[in-house]
Protein backbone atom coordinates (compact mmCIF):
# COMPACT_ATOMS: atom_id res chain seq x y z
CA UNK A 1 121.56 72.67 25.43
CA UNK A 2 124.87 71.59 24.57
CA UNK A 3 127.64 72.67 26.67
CA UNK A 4 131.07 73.32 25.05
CA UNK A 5 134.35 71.93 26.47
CA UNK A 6 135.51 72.70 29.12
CA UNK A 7 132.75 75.12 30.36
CA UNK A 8 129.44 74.12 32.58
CA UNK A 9 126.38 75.58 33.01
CA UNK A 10 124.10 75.96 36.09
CA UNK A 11 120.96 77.97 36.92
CA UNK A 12 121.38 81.08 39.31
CA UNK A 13 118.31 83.21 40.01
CA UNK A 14 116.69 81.09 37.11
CA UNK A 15 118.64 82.00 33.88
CA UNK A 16 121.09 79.46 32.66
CA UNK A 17 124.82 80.46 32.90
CA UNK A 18 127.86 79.04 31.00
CA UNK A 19 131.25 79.71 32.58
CA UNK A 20 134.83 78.41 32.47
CA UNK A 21 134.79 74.07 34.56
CA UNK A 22 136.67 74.83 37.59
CA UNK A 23 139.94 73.56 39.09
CA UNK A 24 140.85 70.95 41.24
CA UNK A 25 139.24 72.37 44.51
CA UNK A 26 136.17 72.54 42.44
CA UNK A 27 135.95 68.98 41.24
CA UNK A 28 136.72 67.67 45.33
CA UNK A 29 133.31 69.89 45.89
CA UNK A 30 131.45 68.62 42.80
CA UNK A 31 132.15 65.33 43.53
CA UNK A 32 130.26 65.50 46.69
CA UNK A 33 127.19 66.57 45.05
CA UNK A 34 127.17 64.48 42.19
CA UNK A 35 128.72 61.10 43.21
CA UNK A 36 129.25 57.91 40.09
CA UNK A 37 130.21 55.94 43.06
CA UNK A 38 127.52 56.18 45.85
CA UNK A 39 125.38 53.30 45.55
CA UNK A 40 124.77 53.04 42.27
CA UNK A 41 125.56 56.62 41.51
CA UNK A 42 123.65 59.80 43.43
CA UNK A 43 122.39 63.91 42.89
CA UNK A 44 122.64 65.69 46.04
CA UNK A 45 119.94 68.88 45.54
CA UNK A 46 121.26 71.46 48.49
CA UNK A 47 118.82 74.21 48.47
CA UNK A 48 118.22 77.67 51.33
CA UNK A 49 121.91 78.30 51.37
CA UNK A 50 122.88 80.56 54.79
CA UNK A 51 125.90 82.13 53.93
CA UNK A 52 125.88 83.15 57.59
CA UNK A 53 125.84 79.69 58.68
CA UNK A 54 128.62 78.04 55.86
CA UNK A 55 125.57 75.52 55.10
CA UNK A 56 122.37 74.91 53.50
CA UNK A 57 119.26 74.57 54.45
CA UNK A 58 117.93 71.07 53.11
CA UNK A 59 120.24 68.32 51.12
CA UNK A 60 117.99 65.77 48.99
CA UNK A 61 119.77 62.70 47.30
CA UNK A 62 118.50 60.90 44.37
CA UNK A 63 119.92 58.03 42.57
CA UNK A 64 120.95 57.95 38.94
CA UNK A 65 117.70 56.87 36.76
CA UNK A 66 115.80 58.99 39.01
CA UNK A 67 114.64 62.58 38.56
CA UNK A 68 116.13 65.29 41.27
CA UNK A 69 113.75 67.66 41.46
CA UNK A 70 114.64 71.12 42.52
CA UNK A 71 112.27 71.88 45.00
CA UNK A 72 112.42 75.76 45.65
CA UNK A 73 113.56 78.86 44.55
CA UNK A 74 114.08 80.67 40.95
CA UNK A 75 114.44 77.08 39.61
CA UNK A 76 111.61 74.76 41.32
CA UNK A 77 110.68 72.12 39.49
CA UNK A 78 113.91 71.83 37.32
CA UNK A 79 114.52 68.19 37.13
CA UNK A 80 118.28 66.41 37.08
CA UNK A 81 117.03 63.04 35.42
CA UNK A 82 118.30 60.20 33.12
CA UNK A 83 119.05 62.23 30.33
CA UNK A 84 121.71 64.39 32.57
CA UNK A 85 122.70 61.74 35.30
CA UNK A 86 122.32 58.66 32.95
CA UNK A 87 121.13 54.92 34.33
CA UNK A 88 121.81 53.62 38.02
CA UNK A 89 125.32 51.69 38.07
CA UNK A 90 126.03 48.42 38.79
């Protein structure tokens, strides 16, 4: 799927979405969840989100190269790999 500038898509209640990128709050947050500098570059998977709570459930990092497997809910078994995330740097 190709994603036109300056939009993203994700995968709520499993149906792919396109909307507007967000701002600059949005990028601080996405950078903690996908991160070109951790160690060779990392996916953080946060699934069971309690709104209640302000957190999630489980967090799962993978490094770049690797697949991230989604491991529950609408999309389980949706996987973040190479093709997305590209090779492991450095």
């Amino acid at each position: 799927m190709d994603v036109p500038e300056g939009f993203h898509a994700e995968i709520p209640e499993g149906a792919i979405r396109t909307s507007p990128a967000g701002g600059a709050r949005h990028m601080t947050i996405n950078r903690r969840i996908v991160d070109d500098f951790d160690d060779g570059g990392a996916v953080t998977v946060l699934t069971g989100p309690g709104p209640e709570r302000g957190a999630y459930a489980c967090s799962v990092r993978t490094s770049y190269g690797e697949g991230a497997v989604i491991p529950e809910g609408p999309a389980k078994g949706f996987v973040i790999g190479p093709d997305v995330t590209g090779a492991r740097r450095g």
